[in-house]
PDB file of N, CA and C in Angstrom:
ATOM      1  N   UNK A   1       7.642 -11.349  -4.681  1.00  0.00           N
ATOM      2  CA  UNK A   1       8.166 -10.027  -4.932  1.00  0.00           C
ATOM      3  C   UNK A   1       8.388  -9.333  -3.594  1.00  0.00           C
ATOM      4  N   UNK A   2       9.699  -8.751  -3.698  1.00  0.00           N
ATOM      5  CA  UNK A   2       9.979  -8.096  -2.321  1.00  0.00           C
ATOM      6  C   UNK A   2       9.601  -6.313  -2.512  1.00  0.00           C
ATOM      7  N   UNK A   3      10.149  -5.769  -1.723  1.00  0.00           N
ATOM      8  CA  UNK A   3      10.125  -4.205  -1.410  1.00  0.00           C
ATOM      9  C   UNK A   3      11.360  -3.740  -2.586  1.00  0.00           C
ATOM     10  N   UNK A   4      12.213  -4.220  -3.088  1.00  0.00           N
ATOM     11  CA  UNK A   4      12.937  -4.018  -3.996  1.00  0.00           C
ATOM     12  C   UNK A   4      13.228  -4.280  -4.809  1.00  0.00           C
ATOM     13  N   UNK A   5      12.099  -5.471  -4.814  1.00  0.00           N
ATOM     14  CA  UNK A   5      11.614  -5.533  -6.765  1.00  0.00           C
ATOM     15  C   UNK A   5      10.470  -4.898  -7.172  1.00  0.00           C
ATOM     16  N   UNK A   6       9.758  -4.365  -6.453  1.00  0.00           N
ATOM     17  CA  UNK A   6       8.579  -3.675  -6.342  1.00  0.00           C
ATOM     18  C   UNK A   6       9.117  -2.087  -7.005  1.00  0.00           C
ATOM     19  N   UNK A   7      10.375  -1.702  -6.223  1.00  0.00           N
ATOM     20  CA  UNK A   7      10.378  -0.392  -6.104  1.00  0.00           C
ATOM     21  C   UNK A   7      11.171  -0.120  -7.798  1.00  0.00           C
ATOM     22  N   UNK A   8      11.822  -0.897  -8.155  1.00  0.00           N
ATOM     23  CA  UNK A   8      12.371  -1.482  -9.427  1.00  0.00           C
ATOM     24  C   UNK A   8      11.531  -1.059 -10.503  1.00  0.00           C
ATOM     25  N   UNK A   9       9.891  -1.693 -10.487  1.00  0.00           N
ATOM     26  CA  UNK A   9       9.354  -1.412 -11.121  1.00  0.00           C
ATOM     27  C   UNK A   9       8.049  -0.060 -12.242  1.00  0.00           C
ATOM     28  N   UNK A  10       8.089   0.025 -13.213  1.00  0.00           N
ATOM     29  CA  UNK A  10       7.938   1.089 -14.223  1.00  0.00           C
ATOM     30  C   UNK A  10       5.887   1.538 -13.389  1.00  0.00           C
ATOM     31  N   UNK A  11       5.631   2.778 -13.327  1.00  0.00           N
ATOM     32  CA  UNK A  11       4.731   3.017 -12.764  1.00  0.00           C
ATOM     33  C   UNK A  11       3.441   2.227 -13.098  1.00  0.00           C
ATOM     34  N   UNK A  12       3.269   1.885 -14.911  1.00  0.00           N
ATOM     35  CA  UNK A  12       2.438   1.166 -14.841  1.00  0.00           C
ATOM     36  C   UNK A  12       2.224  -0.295 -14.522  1.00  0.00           C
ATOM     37  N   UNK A  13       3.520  -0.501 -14.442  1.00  0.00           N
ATOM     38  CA  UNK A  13       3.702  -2.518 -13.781  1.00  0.00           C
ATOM     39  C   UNK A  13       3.836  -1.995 -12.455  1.00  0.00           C
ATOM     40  N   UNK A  14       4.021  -1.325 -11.434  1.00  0.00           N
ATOM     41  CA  UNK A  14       3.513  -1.041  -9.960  1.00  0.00           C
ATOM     42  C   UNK A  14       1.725  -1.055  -9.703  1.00  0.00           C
ATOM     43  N   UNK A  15       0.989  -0.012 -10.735  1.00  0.00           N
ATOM     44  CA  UNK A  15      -0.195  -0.312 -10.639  1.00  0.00           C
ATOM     45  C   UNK A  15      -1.107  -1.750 -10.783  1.00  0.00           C
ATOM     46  N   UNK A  16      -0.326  -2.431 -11.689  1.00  0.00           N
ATOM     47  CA  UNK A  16      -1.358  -4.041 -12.030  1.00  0.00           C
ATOM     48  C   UNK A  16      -0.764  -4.734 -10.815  1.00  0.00           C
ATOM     49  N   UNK A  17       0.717  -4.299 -10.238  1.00  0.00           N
ATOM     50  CA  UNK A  17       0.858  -5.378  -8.749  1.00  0.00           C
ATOM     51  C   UNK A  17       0.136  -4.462  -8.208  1.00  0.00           C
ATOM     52  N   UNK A  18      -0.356  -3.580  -7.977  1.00  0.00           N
ATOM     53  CA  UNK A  18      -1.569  -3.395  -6.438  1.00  0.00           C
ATOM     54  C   UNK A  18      -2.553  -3.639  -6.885  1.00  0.00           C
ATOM     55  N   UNK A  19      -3.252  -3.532  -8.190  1.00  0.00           N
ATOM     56  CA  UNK A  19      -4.599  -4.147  -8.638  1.00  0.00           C
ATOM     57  C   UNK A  19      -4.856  -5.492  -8.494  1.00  0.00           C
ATOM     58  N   UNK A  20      -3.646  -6.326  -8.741  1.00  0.00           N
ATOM     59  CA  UNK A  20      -3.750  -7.300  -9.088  1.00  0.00           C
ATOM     60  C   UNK A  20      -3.610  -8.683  -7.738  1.00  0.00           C
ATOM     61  N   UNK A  21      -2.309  -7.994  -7.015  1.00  0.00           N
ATOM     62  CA  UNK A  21      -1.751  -8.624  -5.978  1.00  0.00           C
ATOM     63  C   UNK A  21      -1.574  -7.971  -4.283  1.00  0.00           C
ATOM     64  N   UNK A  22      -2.213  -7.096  -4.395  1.00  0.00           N
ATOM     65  CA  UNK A  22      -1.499  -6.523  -3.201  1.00  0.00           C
ATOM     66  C   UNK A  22      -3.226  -6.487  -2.400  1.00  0.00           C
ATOM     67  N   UNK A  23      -2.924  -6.088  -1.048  1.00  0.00           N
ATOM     68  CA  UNK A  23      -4.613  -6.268  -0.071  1.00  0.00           C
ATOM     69  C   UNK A  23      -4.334  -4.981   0.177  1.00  0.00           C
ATOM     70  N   UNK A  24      -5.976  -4.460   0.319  1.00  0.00           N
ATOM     71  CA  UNK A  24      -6.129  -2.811   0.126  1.00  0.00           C
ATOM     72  C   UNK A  24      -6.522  -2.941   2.041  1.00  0.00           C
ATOM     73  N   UNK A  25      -6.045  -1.774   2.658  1.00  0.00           N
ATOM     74  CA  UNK A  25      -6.299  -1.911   3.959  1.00  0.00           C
ATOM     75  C   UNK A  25      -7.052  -0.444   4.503  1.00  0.00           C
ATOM     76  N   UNK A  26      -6.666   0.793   3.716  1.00  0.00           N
ATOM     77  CA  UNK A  26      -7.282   1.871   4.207  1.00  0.00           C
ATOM     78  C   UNK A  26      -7.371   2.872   3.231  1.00  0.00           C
ATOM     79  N   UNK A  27      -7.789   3.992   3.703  1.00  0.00           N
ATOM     80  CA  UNK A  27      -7.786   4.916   2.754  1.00  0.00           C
ATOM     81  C   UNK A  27      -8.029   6.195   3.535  1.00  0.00           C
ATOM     82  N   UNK A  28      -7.397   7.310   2.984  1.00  0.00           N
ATOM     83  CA  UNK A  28      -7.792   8.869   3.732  1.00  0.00           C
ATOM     84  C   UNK A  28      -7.490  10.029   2.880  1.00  0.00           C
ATOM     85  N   UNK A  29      -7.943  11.250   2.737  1.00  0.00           N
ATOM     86  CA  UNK A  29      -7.714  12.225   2.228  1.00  0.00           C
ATOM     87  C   UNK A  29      -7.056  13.367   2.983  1.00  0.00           C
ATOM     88  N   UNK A  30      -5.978  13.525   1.790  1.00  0.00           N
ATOM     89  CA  UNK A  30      -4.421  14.278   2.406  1.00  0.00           C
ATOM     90  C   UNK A  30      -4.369  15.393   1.192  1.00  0.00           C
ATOM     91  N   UNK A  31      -5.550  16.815   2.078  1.00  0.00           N
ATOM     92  CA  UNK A  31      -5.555  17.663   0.922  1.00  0.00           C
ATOM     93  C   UNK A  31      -5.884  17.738  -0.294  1.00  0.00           C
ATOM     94  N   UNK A  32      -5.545  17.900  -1.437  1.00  0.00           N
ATOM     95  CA  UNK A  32      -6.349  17.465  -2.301  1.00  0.00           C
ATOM     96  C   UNK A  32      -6.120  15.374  -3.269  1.00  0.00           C
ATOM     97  N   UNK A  33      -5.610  14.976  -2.287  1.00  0.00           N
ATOM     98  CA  UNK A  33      -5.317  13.942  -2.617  1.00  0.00           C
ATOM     99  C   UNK A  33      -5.990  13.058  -1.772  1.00  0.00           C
ATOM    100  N   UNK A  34      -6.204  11.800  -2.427  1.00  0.00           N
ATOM    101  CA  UNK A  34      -6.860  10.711  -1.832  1.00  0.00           C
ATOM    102  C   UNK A  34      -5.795   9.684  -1.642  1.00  0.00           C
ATOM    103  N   UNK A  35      -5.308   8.655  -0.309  1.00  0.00           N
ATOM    104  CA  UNK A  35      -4.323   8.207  -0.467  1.00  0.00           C
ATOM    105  C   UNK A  35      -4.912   6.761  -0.293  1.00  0.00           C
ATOM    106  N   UNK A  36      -4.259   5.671  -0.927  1.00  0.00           N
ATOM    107  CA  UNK A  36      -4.820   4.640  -0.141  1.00  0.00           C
ATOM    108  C   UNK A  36      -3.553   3.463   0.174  1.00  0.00           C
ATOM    109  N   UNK A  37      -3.856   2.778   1.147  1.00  0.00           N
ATOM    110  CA  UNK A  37      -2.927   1.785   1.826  1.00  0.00           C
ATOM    111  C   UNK A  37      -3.276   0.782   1.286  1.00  0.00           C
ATOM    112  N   UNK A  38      -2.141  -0.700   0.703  1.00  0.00           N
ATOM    113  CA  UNK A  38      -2.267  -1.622   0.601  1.00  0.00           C
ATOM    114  C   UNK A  38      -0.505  -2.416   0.994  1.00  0.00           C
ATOM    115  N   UNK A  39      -1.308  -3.844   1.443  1.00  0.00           N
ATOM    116  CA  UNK A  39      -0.485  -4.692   1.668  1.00  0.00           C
ATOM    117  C   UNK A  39       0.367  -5.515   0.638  1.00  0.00           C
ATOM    118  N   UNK A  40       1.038  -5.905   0.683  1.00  0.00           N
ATOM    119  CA  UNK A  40       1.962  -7.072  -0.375  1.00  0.00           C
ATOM    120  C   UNK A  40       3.442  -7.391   0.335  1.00  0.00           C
ATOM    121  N   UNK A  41       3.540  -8.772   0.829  1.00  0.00           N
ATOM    122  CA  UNK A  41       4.496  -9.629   1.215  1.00  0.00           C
ATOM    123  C   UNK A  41       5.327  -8.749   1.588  1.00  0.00           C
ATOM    124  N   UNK A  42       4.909  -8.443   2.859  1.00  0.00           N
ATOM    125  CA  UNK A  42       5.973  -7.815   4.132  1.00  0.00           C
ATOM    126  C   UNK A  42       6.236  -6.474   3.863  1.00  0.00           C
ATOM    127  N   UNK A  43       5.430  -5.630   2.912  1.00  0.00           N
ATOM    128  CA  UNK A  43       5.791  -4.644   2.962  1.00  0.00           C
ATOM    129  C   UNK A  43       4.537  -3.921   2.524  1.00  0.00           C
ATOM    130  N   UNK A  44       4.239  -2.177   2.717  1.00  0.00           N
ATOM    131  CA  UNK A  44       3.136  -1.356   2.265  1.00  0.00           C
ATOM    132  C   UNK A  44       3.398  -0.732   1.094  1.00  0.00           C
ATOM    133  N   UNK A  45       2.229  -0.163   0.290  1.00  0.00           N
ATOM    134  CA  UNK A  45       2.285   0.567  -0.954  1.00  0.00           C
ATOM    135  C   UNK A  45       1.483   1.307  -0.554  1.00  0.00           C
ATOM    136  N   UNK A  46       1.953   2.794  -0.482  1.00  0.00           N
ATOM    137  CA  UNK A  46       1.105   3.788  -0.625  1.00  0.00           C
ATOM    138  C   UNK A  46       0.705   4.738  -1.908  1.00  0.00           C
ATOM    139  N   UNK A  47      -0.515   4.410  -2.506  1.00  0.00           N
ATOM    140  CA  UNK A  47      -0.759   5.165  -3.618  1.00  0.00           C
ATOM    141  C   UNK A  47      -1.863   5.965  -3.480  1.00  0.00           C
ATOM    142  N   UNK A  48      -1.257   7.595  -3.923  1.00  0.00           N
ATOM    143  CA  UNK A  48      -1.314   8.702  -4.064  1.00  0.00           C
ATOM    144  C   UNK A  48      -2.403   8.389  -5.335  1.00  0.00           C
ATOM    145  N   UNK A  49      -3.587   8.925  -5.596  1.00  0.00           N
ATOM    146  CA  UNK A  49      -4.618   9.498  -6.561  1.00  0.00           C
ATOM    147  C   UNK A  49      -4.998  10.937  -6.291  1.00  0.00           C
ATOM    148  N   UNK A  50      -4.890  11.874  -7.350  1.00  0.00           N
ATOM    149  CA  UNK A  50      -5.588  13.035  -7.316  1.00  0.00           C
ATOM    150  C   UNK A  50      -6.420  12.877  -8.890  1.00  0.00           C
ATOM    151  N   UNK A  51      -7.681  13.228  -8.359  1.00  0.00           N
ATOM    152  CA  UNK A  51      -8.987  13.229 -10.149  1.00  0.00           C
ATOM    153  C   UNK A  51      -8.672  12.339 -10.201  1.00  0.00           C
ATOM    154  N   UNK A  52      -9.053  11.269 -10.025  1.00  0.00           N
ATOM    155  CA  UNK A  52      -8.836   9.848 -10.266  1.00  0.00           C
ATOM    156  C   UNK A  52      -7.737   9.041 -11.201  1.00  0.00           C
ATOM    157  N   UNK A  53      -6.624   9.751 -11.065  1.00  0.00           N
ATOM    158  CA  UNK A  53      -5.581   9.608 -11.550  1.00  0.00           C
ATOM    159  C   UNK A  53      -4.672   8.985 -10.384  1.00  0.00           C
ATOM    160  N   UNK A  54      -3.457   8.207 -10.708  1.00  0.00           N
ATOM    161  CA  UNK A  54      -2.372   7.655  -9.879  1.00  0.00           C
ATOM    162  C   UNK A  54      -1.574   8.738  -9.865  1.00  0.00           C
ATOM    163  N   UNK A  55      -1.151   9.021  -8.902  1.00  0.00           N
ATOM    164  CA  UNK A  55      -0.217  10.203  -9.350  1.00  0.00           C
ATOM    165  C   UNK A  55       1.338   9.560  -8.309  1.00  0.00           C
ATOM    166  N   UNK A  56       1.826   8.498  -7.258  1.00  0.00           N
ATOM    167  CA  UNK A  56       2.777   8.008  -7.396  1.00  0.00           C
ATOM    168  C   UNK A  56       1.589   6.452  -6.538  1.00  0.00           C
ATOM    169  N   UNK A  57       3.203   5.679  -6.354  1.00  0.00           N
ATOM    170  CA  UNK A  57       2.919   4.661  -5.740  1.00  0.00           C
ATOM    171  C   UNK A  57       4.251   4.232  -4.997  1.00  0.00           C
ATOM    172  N   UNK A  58       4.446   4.573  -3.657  1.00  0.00           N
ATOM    173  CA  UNK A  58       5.762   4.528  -2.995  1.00  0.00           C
ATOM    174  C   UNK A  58       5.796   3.535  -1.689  1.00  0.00           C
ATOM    175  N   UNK A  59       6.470   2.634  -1.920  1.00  0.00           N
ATOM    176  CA  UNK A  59       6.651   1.065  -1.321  1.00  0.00           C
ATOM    177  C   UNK A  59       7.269   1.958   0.329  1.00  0.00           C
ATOM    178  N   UNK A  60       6.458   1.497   1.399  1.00  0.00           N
ATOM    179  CA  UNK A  60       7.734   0.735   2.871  1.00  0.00           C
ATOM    180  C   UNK A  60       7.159   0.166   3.665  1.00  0.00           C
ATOM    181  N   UNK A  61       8.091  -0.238   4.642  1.00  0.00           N
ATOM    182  CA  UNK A  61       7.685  -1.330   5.781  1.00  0.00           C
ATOM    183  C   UNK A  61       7.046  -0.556   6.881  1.00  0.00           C
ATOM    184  N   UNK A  62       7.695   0.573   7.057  1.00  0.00           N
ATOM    185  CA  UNK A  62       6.904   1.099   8.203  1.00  0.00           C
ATOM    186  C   UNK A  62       7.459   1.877   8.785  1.00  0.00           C
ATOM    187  N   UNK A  63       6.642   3.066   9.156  1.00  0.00           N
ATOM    188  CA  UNK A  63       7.051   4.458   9.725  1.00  0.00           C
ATOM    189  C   UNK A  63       5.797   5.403   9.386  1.00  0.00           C
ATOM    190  N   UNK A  64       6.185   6.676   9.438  1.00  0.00           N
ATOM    191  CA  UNK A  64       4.811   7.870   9.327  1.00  0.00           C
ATOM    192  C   UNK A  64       3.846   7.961   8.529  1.00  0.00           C
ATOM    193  N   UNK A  65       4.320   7.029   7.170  1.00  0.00           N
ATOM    194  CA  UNK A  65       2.892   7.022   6.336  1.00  0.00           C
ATOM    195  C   UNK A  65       1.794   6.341   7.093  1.00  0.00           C
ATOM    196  N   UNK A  66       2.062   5.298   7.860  1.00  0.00           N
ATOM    197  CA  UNK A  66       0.745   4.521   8.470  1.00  0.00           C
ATOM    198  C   UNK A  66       0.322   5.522   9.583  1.00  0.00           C
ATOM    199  N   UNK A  67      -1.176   5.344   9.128  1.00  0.00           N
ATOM    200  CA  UNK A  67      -1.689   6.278  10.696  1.00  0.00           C
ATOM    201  C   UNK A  67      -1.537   5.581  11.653  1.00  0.00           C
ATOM    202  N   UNK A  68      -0.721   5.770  12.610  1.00  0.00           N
ATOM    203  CA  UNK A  68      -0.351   5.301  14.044  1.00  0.00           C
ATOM    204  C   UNK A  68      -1.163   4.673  14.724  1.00  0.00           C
ATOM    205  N   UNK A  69      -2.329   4.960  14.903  1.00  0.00           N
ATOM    206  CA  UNK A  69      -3.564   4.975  15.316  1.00  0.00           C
ATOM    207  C   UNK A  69      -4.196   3.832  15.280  1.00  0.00           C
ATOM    208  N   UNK A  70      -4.235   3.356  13.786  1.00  0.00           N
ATOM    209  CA  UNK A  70      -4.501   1.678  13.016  1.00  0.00           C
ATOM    210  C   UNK A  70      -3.282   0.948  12.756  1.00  0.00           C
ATOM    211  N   UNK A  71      -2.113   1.200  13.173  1.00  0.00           N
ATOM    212  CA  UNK A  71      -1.244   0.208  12.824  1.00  0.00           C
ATOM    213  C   UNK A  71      -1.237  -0.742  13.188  1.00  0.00           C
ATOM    214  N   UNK A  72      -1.788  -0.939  14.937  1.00  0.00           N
ATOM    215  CA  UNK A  72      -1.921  -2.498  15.392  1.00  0.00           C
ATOM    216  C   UNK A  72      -2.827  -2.862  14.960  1.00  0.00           C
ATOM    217  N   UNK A  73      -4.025  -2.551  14.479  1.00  0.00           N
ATOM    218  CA  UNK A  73      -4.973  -3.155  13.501  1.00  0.00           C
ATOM    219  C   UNK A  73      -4.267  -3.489  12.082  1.00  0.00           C
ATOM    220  N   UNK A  74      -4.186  -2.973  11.415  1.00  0.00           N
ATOM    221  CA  UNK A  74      -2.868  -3.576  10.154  1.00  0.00           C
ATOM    222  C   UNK A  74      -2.727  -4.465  10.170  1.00  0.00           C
ATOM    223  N   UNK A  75      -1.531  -4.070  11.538  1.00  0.00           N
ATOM    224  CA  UNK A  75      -1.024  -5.639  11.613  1.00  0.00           C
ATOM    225  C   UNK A  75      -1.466  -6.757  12.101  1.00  0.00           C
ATOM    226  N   UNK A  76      -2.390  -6.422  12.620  1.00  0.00           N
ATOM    227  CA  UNK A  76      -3.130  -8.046  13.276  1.00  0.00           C
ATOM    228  C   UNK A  76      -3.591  -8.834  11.719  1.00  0.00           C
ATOM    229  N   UNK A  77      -4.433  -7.353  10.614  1.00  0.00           N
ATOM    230  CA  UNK A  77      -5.260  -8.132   9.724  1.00  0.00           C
ATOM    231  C   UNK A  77      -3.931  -9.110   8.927  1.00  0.00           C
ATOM    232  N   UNK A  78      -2.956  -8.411   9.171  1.00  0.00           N
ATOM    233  CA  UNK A  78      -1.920  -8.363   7.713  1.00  0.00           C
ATOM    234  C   UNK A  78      -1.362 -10.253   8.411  1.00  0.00           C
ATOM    235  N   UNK A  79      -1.365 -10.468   9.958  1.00  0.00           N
ATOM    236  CA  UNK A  79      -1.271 -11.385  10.296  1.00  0.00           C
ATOM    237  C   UNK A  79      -2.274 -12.736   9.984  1.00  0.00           C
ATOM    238  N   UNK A  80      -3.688 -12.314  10.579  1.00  0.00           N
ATOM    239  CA  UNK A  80      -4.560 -13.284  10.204  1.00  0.00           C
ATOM    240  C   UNK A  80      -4.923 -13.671   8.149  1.00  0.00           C
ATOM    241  N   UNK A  81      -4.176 -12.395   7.183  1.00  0.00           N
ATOM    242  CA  UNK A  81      -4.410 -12.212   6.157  1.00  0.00           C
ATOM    243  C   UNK A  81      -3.312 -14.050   6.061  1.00  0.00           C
ATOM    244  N   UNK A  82      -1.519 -13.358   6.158  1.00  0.00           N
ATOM    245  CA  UNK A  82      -0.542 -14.547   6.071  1.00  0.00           C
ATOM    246  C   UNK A  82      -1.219 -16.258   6.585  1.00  0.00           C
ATOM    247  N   UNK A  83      -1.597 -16.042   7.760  1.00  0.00           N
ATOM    248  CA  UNK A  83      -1.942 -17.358   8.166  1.00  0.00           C
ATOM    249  C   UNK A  83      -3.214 -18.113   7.394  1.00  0.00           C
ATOM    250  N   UNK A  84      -3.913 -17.490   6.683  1.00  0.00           N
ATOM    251  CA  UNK A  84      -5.008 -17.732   5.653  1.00  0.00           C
ATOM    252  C   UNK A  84      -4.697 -18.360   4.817  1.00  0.00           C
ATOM    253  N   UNK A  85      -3.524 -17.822   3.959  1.00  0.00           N
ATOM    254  CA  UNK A  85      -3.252 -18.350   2.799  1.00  0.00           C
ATOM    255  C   UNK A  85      -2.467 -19.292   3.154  1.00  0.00           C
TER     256      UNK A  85
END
């Protein structure tokens, strides 16, 4: 599954691919929201929870959602993650 079959998909078949398939890498709180980062085949999912609810789940490769800060960490894991499998 790419970034645009991902984005294709109905909110609750987005949630069972990050439950199911995707690698969880971070997490931070953005106001009253909790956000968390995960990986899946070349691309990020960022999902939005407020009250322990999903409230979106919005696919990209890369730009301002990642904290800058950990991105070369990311990507090293997201590297040693590929060469694993």
């Amino acid at each position: 599954m790419n970034i645009y079959d991902y984005a294709k998909l109905s909110k609750g078949e987005k949630e069972v691919v990050v439950n199911n398939d995707a690698l969880f890498l971070e997490d931070y709180i953005d106001r009253e929201h909790i956000i968390y980062v995960y990986y899946l085949n070349g691309f990020f999912i960022e999902v939005t929870k407020q009250n322990d609810k999903i409230i979106d789940c919005v696919p990209f490769i890369r730009g301002y959602k990642i904290n800058k800060k950990n991105l070369h960490a990311i990507e090293k894991r997201t590297i040693l993650v590929n060469v694993a499998a």
